[in-house]
C-alpha atoms as a PDB file:
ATOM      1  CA  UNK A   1       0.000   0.000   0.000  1.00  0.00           C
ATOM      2  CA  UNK A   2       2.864   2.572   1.140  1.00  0.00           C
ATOM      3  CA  UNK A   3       4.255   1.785  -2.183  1.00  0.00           C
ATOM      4  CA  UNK A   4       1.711   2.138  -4.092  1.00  0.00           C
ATOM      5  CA  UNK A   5       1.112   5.668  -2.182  1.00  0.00           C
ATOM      6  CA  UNK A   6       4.712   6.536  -3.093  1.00  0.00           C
ATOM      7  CA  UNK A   7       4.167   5.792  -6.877  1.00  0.00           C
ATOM      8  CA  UNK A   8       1.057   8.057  -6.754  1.00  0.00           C
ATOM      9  CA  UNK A   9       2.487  10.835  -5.224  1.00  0.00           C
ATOM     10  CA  UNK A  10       5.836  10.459  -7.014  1.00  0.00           C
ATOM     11  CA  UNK A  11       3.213  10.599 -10.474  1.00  0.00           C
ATOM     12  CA  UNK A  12       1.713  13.665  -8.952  1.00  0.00           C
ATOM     13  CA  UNK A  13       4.558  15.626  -7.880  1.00  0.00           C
ATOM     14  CA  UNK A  14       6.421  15.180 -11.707  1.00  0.00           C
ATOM     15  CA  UNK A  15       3.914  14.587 -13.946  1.00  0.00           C
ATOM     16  CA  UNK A  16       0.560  16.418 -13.009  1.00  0.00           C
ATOM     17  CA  UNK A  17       1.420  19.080 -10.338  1.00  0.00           C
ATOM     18  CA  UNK A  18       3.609  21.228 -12.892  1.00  0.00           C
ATOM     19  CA  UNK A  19       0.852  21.053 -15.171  1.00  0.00           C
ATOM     20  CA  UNK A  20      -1.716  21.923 -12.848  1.00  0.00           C
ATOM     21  CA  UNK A  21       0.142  24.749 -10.937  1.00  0.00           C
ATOM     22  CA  UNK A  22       0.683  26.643 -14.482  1.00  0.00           C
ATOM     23  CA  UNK A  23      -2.792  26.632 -15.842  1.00  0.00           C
ATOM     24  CA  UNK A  24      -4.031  27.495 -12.307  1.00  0.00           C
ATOM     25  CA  UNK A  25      -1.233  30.518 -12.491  1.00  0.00           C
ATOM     26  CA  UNK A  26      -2.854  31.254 -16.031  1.00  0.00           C
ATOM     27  CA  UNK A  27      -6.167  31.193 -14.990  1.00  0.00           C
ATOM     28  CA  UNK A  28      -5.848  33.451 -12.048  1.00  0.00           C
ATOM     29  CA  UNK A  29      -6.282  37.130 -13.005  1.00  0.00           C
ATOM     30  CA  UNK A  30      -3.436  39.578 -12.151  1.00  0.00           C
ATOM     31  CA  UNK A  31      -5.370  41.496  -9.576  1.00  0.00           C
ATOM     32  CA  UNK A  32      -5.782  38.293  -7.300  1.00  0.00           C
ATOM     33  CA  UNK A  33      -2.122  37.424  -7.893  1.00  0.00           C
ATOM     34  CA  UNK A  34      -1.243  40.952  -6.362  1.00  0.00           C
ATOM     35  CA  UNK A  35      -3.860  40.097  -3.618  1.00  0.00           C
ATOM     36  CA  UNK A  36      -2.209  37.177  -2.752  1.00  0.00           C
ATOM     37  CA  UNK A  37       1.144  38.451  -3.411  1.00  0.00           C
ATOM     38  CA  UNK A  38       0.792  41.660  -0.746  1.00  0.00           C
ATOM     39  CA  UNK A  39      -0.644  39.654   1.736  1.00  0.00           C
ATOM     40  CA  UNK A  40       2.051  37.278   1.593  1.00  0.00           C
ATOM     41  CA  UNK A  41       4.538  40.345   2.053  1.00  0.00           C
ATOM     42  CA  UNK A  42       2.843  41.691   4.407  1.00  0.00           C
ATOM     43  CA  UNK A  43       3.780  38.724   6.544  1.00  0.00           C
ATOM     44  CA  UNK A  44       7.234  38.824   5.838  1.00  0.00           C
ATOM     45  CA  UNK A  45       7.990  42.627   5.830  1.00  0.00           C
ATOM     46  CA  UNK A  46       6.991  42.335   9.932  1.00  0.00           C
ATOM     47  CA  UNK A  47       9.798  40.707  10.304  1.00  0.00           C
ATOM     48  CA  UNK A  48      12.427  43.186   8.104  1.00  0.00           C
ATOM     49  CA  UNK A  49      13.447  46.539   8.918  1.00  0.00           C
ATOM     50  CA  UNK A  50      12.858  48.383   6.324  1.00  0.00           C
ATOM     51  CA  UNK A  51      14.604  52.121   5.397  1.00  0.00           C
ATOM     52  CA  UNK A  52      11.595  54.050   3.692  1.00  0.00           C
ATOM     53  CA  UNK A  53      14.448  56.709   2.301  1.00  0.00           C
ATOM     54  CA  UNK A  54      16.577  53.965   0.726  1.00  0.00           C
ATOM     55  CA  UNK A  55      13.057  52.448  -0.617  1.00  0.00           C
ATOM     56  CA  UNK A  56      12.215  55.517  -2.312  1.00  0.00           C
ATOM     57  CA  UNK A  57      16.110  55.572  -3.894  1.00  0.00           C
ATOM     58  CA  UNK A  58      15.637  52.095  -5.024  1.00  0.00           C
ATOM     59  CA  UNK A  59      12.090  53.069  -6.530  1.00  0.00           C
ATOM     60  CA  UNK A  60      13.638  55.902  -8.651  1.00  0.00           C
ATOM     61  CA  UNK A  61      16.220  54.270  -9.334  1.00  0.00           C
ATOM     62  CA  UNK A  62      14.508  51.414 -11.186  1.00  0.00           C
ATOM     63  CA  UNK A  63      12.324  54.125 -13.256  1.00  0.00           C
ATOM     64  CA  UNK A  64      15.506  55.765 -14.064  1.00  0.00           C
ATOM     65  CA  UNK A  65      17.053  52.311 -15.685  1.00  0.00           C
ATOM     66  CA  UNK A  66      13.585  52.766 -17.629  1.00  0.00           C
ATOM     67  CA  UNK A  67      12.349  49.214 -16.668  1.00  0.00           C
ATOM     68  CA  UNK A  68       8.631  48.442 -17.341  1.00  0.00           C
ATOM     69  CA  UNK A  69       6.125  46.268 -16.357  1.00  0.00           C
ATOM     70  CA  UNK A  70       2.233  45.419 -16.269  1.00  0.00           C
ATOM     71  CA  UNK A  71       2.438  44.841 -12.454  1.00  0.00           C
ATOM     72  CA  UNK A  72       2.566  47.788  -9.676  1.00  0.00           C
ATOM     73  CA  UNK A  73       6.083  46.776  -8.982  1.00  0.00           C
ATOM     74  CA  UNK A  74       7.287  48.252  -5.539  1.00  0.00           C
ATOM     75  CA  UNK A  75      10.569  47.763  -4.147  1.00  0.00           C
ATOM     76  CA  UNK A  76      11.497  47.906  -0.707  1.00  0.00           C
ATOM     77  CA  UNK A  77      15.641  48.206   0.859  1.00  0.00           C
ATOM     78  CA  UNK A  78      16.084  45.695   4.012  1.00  0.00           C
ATOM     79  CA  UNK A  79      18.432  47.341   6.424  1.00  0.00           C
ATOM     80  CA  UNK A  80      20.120  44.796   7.165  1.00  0.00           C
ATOM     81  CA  UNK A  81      23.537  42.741   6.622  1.00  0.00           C
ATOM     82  CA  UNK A  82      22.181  40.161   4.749  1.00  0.00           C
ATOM     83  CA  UNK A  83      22.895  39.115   1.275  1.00  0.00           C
ATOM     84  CA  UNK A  84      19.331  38.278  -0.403  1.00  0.00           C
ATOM     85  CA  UNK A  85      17.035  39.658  -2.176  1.00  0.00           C
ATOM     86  CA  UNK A  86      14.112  38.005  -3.876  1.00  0.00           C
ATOM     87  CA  UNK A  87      10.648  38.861  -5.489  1.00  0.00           C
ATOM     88  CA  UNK A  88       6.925  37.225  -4.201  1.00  0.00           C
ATOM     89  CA  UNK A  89       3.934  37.019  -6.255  1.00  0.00           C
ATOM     90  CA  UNK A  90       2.124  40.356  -8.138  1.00  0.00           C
ATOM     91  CA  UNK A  91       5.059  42.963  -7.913  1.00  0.00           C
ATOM     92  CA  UNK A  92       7.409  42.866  -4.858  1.00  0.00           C
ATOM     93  CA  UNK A  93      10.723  42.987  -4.659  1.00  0.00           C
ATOM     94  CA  UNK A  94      12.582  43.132  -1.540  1.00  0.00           C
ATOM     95  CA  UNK A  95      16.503  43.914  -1.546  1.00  0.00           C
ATOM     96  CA  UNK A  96      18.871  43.860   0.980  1.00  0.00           C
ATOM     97  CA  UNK A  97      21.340  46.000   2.721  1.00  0.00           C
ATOM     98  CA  UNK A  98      24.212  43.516   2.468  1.00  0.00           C
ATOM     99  CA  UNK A  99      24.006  42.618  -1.623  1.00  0.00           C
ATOM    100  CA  UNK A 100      23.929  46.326  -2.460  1.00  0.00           C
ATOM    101  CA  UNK A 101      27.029  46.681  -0.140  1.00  0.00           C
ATOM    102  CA  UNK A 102      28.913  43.676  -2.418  1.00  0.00           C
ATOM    103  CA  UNK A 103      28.427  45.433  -5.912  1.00  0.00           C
ATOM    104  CA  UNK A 104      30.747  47.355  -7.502  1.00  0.00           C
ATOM    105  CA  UNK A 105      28.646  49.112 -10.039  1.00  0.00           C
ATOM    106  CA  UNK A 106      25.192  50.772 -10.589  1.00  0.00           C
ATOM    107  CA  UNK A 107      25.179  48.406 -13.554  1.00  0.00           C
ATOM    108  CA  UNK A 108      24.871  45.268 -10.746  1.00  0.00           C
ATOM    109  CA  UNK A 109      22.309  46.687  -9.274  1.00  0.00           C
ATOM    110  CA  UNK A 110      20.316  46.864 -12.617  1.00  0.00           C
ATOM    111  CA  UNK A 111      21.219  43.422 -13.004  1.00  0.00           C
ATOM    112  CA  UNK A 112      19.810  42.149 -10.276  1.00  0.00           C
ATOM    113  CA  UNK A 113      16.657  44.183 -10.388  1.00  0.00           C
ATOM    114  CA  UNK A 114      15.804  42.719 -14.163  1.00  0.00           C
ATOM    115  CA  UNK A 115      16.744  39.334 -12.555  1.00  0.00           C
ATOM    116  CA  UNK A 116      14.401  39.572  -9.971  1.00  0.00           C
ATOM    117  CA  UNK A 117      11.854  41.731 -12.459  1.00  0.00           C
ATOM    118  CA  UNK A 118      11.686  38.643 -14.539  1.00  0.00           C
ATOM    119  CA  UNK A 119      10.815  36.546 -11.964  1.00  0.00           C
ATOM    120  CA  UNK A 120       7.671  38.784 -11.213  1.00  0.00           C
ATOM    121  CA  UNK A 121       6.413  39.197 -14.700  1.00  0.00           C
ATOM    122  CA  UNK A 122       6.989  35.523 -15.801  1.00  0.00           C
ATOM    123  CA  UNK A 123       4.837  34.662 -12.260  1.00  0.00           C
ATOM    124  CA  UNK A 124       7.518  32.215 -11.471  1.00  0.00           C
ATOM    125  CA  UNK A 125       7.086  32.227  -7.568  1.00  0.00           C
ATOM    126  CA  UNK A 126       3.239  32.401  -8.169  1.00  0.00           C
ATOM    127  CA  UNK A 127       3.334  29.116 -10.448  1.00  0.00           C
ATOM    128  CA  UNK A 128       5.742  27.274  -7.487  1.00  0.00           C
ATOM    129  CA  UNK A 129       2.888  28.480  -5.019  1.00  0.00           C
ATOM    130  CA  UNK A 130       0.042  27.343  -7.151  1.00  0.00           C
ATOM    131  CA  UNK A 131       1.470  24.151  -7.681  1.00  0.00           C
ATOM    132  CA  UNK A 132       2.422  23.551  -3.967  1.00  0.00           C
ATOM    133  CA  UNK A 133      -0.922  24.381  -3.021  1.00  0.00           C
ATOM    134  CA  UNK A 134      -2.607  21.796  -5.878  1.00  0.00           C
ATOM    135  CA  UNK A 135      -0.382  19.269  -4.210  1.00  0.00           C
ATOM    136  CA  UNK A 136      -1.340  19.369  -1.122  1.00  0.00           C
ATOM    137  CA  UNK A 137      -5.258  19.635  -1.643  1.00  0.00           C
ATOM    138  CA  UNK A 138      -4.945  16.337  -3.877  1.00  0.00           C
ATOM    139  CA  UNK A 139      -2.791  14.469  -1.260  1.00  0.00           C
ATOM    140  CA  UNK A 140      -4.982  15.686   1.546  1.00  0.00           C
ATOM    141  CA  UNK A 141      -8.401  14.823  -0.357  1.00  0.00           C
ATOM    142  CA  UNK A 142      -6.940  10.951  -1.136  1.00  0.00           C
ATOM    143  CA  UNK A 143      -5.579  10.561   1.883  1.00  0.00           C
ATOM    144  CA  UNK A 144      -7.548  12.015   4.281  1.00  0.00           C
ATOM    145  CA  UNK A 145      -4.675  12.589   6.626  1.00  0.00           C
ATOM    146  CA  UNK A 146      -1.735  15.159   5.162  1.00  0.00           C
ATOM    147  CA  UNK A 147      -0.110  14.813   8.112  1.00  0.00           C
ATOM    148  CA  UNK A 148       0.726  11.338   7.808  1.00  0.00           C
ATOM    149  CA  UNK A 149       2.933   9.454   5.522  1.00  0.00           C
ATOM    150  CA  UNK A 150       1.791  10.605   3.201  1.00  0.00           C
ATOM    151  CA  UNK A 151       3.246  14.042   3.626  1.00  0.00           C
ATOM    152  CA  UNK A 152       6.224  13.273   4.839  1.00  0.00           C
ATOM    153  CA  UNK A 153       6.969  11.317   1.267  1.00  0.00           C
ATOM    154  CA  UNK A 154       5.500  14.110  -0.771  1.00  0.00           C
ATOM    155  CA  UNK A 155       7.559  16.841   1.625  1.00  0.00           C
ATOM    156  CA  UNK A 156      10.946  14.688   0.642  1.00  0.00           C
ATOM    157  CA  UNK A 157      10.129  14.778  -3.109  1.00  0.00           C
ATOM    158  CA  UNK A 158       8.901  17.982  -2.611  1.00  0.00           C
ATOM    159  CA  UNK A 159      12.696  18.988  -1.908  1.00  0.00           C
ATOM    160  CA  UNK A 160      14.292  17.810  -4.938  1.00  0.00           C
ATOM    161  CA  UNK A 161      11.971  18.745  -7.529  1.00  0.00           C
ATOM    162  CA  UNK A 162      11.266  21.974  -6.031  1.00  0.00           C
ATOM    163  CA  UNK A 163      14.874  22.520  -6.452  1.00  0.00           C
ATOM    164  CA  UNK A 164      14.710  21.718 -10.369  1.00  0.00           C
ATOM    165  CA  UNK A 165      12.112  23.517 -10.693  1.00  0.00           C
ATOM    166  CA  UNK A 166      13.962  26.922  -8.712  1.00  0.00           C
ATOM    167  CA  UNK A 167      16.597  26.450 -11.658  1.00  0.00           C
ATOM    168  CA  UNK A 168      14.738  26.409 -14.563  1.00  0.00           C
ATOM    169  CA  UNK A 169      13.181  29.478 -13.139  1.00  0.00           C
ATOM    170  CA  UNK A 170      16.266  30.801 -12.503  1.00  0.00           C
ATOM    171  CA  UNK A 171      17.926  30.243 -16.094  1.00  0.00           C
ATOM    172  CA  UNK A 172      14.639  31.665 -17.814  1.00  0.00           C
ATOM    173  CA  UNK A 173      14.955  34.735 -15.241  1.00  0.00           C
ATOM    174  CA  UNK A 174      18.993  34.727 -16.319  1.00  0.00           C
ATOM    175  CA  UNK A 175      17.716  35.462 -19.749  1.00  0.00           C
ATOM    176  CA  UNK A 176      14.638  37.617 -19.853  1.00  0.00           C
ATOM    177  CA  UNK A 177      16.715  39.729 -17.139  1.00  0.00           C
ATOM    178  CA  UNK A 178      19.424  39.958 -19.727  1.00  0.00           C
ATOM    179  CA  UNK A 179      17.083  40.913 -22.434  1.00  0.00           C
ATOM    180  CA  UNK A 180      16.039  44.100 -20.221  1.00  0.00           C
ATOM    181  CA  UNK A 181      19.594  44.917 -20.139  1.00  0.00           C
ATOM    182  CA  UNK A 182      20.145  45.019 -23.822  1.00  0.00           C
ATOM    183  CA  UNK A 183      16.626  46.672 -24.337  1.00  0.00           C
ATOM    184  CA  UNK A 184      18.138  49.746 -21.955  1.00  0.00           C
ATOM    185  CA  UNK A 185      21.573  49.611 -23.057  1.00  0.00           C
ATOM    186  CA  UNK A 186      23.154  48.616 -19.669  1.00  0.00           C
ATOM    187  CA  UNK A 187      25.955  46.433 -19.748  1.00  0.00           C
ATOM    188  CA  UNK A 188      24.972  42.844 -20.223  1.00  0.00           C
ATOM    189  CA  UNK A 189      28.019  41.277 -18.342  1.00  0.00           C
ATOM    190  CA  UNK A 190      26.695  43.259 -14.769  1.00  0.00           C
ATOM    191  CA  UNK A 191      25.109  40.026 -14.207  1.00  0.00           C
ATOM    192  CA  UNK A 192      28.159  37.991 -14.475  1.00  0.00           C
ATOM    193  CA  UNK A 193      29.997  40.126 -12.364  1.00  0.00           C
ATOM    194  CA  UNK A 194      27.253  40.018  -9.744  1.00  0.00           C
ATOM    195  CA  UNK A 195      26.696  36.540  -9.765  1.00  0.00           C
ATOM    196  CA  UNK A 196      30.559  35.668  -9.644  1.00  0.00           C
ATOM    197  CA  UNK A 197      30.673  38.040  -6.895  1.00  0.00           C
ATOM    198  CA  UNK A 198      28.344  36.537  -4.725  1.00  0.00           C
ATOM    199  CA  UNK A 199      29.019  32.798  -6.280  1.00  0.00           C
ATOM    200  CA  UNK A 200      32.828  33.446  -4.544  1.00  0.00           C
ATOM    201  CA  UNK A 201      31.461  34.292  -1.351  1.00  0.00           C
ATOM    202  CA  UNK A 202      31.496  38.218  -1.775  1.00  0.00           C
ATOM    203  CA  UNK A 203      34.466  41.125  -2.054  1.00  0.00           C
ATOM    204  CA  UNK A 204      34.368  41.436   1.768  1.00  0.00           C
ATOM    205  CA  UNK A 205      34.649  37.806   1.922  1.00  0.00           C
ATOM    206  CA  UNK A 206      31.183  36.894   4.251  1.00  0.00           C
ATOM    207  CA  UNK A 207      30.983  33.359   5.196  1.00  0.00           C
ATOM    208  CA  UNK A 208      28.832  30.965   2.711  1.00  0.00           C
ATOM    209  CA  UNK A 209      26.079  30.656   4.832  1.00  0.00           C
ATOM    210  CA  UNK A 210      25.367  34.839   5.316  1.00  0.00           C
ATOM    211  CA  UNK A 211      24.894  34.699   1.428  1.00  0.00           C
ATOM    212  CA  UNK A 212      20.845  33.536   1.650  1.00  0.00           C
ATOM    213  CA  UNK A 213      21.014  34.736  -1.981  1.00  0.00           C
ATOM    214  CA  UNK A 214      22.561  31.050  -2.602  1.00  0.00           C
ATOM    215  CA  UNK A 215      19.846  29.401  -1.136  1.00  0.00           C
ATOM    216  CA  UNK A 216      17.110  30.905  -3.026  1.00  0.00           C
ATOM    217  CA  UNK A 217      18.837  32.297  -6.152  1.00  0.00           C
ATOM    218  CA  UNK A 218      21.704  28.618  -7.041  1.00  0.00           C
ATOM    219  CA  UNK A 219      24.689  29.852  -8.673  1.00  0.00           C
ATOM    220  CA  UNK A 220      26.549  27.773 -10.411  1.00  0.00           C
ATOM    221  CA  UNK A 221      29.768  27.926 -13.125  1.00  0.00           C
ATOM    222  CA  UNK A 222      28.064  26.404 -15.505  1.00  0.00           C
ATOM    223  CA  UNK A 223      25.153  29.194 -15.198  1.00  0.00           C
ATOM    224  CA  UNK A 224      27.692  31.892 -15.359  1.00  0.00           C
ATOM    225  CA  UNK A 225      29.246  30.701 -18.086  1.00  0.00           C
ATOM    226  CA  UNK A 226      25.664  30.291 -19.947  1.00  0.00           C
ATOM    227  CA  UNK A 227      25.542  34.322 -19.954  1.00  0.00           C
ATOM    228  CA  UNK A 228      28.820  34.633 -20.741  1.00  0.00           C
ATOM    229  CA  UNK A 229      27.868  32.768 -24.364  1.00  0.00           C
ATOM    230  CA  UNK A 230      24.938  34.639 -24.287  1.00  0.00           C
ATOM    231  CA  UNK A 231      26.649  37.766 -24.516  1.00  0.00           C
ATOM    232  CA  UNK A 232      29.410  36.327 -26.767  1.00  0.00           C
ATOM    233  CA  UNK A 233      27.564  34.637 -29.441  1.00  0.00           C
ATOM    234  CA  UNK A 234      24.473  36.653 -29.773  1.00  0.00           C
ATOM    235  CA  UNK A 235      25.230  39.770 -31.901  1.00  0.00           C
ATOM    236  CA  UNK A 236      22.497  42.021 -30.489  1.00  0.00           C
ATOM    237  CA  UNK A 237      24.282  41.889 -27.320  1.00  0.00           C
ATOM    238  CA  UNK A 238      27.364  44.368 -28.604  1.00  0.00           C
ATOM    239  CA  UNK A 239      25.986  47.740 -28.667  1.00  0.00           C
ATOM    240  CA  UNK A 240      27.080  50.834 -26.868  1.00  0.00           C
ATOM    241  CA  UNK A 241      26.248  51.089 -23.812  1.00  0.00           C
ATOM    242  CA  UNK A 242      24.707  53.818 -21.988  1.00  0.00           C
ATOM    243  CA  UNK A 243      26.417  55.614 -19.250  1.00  0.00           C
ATOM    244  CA  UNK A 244      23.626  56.646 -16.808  1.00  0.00           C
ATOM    245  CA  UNK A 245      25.228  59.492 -14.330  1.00  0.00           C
ATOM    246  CA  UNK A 246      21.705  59.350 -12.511  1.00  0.00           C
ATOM    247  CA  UNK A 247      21.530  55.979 -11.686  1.00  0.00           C
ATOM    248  CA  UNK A 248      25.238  55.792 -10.470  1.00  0.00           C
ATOM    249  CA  UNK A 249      24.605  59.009  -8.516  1.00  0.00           C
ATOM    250  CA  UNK A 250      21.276  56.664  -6.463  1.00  0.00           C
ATOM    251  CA  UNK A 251      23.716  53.509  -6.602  1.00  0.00           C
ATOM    252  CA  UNK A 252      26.037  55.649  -4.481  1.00  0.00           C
ATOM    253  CA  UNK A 253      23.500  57.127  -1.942  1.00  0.00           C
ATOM    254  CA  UNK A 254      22.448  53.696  -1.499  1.00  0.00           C
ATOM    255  CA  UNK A 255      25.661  52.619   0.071  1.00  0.00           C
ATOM    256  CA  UNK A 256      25.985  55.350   2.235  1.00  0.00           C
ATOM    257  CA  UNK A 257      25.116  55.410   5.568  1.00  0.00           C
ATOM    258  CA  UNK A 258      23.849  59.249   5.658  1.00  0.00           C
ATOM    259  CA  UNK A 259      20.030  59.964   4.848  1.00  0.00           C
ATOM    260  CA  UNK A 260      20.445  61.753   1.193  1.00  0.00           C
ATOM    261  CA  UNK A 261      17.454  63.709   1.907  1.00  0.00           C
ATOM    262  CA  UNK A 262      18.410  64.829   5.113  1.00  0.00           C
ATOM    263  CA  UNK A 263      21.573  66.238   3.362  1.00  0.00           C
ATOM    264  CA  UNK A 264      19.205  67.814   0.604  1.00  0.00           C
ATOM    265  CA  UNK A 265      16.939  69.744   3.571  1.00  0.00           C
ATOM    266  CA  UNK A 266      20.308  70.369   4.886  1.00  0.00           C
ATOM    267  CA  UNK A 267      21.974  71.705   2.013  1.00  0.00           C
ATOM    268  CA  UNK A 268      18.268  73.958   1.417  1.00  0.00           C
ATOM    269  CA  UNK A 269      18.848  75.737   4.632  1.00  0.00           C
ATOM    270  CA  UNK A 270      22.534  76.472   4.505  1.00  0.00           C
ATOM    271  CA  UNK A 271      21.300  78.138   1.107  1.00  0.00           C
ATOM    272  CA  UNK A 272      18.526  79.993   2.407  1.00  0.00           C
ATOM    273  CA  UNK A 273      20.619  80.969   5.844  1.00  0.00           C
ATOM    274  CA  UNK A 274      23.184  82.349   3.246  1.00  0.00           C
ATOM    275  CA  UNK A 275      20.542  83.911   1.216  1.00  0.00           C
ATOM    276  CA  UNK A 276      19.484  85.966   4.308  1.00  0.00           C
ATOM    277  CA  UNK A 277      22.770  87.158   5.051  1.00  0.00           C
ATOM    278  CA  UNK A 278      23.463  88.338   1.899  1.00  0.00           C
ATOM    279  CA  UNK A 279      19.667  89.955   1.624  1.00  0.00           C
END
């Protein structure tokens, strides 16, 4: 019987849960997928400390890179010395403190924003959810006990095809995220640089297991070396690239530790004060 339970779920998790998951992500219209996908954040953000200042920098930031989407995309800036950053369902993206702190160029952080962009408009994590979700309502509705056997085989298979599945994802956001960059003329190779940054364990060498960006987001040589024929082989990809002194002027308030608008206000009333002397 057990094995017979095992075949069935083994079926299900390979066979019919993909399938299911992505018509139920096709089916479902936008403005429940950004429902689902703030309420979801909501949850997590209690739990982050988030800089509204460095939010707003990251916000114009991406419209300065000229990145477009059909989703209300709002990204937030974690304070905090970790090195993640990931996107949930319907538009939010969530970066950290400690992966802005290991780039080297504005370009990066363009990288990794049409990275993680991809993700949102190609409803990857929303797919992975929807499929999860179809699993467990099948299992629960044959077995009548999910937390029995039964779910403990289905959480163990869960784990390895779940992991598949986060590459493919991965690769397909790898590409559409370099597609953006060629669209806007930013330097396709950023995302090499990024990825071989973090893949090494970072330029201010953090231990392995501070870079949660691993975890979530597998790096791997032969990945790297995917782009790097991407950029090679395909022709499009050579183009001049455009220098952006806007976006590198955001990249750098973003790794500072002052408050750029304070410094604005600031800089207002030293010109006003001086303005009354001279009056």
């Amino acid at each position: 019987m057990i094995c017979i339970l095992s075949i069935i779920i083994w079926s299900y998790v390979y066979w019919i849960s993909p399938f299911i998951g992505e018509r139920v992500a096709q089916m479902m219209p936008i403005e429940a997928e950004i429902a689902m996908g703030d309420r979801l954040y909501s949850s997590i953000s209690t739990t982050v400390d988030i800089d509204s200042t460095k939010s707003a920098l990251l916000m114009d930031f991406y419209r300065e890179c000229g990145f477009q989407s059909e989703y209300p995309i709002r990204i937030e800036y974690a304070d905090e010395d970790v090195v993640n950053a990931f996107a949930v369902p319907g538009g939010r993206i969530l970066i950290y403190e400690g992966i802005v702190r290991e780039m080297e160029s504005w370009e990066e952080l363009a990288a990794l924003m049409g990275h993680e962009l991809a993700h949102v408009n190609e409803r990857h994590s929303f797919i992975q959810l929807a499929r999860t979700l179809s699993g467990y309502l099948i299992i629960s509705a044959l077995t009548g006990d999910i937390g029995g056997i039964s779910a403990i085989i289905i959480e163990n298979v869960n784990q390895i095809y779940e992991l598949s599945f986060s590459r493919n994802h991965e690769t397909e956001a790898d590409e559409i995220g370099m597609s953006y960059l060629k669209e806007l003329k930013i330097r396709p190779d950023a995302m090499v640089d990024l990825f071989s940054r973090l893949e090494s364990g970072g330029i201010k060498g953090q231990l392995a297991k501070s870079m949660e960006y691993l975890s979530t987001h597998p790096i791997t040589g032969d990945r790297m070396k995917h782009l790097l024929e991407i950029i090679t082989e395909d022709e499009s990809f050579q183009y001049d690239q455009l220098d952006n002194p806007r976006a590198k002027e955001i990249w750098e308030q973003l790794r500072t530790d002052d408050d750029p608008l304070e410094e604005e206000e600031e800089e207002e009333e030293e010109e006003e004060e001086e303005e009354e002397i001279e009056q």
